[in-house]
N, C-alpha and C. Protein backbone atom coordinates (compact mmCIF):
# COMPACT_ATOMS: atom_id res chain seq x y z
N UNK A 1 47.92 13.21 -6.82
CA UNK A 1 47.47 14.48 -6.29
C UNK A 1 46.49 14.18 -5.18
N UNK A 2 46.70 15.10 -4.21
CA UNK A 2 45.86 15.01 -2.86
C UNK A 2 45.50 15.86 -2.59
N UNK A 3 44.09 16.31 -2.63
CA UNK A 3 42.93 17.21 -1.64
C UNK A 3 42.37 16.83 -0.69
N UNK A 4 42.85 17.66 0.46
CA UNK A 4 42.00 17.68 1.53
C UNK A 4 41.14 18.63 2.01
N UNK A 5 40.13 18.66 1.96
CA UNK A 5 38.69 19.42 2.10
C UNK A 5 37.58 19.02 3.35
N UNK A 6 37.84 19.39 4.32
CA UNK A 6 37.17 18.61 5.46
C UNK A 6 37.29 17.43 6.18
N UNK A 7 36.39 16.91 5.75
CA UNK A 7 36.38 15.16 6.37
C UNK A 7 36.99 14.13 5.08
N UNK A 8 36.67 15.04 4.27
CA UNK A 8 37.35 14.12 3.11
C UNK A 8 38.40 14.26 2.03
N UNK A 9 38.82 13.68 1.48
CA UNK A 9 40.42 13.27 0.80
C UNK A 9 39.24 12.98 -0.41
N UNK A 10 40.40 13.78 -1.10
CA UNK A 10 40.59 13.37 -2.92
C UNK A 10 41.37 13.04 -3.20
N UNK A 11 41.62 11.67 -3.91
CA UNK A 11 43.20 11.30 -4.34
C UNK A 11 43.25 10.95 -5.29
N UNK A 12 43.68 11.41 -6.29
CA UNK A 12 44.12 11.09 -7.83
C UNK A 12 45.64 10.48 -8.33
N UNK A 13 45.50 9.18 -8.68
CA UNK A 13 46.82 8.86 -8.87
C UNK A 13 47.20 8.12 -9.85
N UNK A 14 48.05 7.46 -10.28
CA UNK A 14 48.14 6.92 -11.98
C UNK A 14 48.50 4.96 -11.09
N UNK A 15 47.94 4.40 -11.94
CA UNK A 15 48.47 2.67 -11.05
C UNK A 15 48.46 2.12 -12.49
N UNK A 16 49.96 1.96 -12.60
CA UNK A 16 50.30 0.89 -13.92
C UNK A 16 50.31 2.42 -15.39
N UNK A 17 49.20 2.21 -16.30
CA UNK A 17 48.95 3.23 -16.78
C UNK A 17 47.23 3.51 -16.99
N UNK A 18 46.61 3.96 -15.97
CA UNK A 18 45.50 3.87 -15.34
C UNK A 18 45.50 4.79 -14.55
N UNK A 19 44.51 5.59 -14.34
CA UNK A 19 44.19 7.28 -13.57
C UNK A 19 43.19 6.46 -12.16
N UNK A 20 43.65 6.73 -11.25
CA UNK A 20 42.65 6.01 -10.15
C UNK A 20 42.34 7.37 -9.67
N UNK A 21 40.81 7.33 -9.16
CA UNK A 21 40.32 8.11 -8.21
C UNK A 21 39.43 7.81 -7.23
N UNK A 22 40.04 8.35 -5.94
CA UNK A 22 39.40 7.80 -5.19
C UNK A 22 38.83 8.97 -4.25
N UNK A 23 38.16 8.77 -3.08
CA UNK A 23 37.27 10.01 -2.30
C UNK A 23 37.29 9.17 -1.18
N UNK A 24 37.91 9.33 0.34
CA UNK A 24 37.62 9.52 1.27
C UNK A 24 37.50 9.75 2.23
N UNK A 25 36.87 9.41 3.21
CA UNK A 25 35.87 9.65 4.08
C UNK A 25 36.72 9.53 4.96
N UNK A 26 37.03 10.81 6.30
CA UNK A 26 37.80 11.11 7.05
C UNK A 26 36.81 11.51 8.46
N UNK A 27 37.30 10.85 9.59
CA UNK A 27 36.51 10.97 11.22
C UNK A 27 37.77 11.43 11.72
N UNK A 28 38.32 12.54 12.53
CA UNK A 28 39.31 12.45 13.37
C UNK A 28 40.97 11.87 12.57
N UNK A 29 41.19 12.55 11.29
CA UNK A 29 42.14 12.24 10.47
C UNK A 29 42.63 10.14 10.74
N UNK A 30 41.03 10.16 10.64
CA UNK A 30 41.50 8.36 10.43
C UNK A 30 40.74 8.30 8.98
N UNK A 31 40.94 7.66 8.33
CA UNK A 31 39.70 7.27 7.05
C UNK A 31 39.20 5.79 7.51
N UNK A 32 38.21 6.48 7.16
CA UNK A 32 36.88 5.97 7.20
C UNK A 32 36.01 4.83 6.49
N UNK A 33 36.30 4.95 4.84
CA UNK A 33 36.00 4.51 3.94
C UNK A 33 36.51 5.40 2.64
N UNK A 34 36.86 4.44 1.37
CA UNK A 34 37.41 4.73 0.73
C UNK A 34 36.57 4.26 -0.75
N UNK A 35 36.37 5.03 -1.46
CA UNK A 35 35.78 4.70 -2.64
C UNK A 35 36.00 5.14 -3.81
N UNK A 36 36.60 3.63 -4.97
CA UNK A 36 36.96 4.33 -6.29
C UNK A 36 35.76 4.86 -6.59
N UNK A 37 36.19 6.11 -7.69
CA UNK A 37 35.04 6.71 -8.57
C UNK A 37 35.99 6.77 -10.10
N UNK A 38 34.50 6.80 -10.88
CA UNK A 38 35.25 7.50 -11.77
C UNK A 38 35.75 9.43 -11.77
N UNK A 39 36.96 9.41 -13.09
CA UNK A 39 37.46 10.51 -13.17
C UNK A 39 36.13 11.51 -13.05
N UNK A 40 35.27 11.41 -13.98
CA UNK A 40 34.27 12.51 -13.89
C UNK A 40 33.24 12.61 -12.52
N UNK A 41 33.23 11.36 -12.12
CA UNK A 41 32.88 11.29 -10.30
C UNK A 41 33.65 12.27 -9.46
N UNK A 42 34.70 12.05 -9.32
CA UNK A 42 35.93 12.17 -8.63
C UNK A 42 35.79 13.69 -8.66
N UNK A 43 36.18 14.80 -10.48
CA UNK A 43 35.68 15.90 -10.30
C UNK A 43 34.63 16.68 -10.32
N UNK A 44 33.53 16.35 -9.87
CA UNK A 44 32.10 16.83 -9.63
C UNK A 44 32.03 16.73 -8.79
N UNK A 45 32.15 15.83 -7.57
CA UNK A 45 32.56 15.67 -5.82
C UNK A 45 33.60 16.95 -5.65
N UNK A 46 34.78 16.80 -6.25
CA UNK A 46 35.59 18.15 -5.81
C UNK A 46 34.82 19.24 -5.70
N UNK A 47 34.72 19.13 -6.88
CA UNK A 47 33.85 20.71 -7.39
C UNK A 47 33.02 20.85 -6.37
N UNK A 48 31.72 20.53 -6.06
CA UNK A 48 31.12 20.26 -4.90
C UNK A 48 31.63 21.07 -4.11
N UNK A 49 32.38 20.22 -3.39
CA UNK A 49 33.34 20.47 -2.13
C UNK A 49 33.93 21.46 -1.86
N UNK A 50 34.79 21.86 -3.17
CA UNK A 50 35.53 23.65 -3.22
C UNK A 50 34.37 24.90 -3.38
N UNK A 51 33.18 24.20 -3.82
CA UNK A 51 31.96 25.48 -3.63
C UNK A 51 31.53 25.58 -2.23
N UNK A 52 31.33 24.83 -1.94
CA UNK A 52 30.90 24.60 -0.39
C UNK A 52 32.01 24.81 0.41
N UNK A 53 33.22 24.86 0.34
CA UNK A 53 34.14 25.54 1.36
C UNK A 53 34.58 26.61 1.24
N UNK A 54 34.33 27.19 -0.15
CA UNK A 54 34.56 28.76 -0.59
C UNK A 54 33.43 29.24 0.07
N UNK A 55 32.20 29.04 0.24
CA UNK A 55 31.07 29.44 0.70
C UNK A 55 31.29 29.99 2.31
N UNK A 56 31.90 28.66 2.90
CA UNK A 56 32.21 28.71 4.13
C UNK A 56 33.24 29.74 4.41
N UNK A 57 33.99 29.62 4.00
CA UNK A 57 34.55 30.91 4.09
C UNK A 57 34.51 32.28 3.54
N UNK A 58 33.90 32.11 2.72
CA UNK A 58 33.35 33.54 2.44
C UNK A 58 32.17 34.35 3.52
N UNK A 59 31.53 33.34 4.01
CA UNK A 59 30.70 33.25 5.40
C UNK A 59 31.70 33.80 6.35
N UNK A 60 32.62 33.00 6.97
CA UNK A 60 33.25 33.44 7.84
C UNK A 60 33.64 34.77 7.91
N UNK A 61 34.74 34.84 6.35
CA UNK A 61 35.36 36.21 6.50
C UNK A 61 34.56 37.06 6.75
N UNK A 62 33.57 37.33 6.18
CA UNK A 62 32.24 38.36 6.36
C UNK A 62 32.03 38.80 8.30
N UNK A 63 31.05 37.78 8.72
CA UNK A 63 31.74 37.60 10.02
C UNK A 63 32.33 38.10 10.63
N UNK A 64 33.99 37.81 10.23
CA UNK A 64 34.70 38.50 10.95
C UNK A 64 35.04 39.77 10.34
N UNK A 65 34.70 40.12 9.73
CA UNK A 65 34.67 41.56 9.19
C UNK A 65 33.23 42.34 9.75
N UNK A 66 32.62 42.03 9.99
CA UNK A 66 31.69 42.74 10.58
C UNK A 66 32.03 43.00 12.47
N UNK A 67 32.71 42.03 12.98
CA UNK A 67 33.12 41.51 14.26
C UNK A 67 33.77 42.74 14.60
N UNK A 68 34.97 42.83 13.52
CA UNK A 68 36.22 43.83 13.70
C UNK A 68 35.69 45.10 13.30
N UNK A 69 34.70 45.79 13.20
CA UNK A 69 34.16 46.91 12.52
C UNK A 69 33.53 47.44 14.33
């Protein structure tokens, strides 16, 4: 599984029978750096990330709802 959320990639994937997770770090859709975490790393960074871009867009829409008024 792959999230992309900004500058950075979430990637969750199984190697052998083993859950890898990894997080990274994206400049100009190149990566950057790449770092295992653990599973509970991995979703607390998401989490993070989907609050802070729901935010952002909840920002925006607003915004532009006031724009278009």
């Amino acid at each position: 599984m792959t999230v992309d959320l900004g500058a950075r990639r979430f990637v969750l994937r199984r190697e052998h029978r083993h859950l890898v997770a990894e997080i990274e770090t994206r400049v100009h859709d190149m990566r950057r750096r790449t770092e295992r975490v653990t599973f509970g790393a991995w979703l607390a960074a998401l989490r993070v990330a989907l609050e802070e871009h729901a935010a952002e867009s909840a920002e925006s829409r607003a915004a532009l709802d006031q724009l278009l008024r």
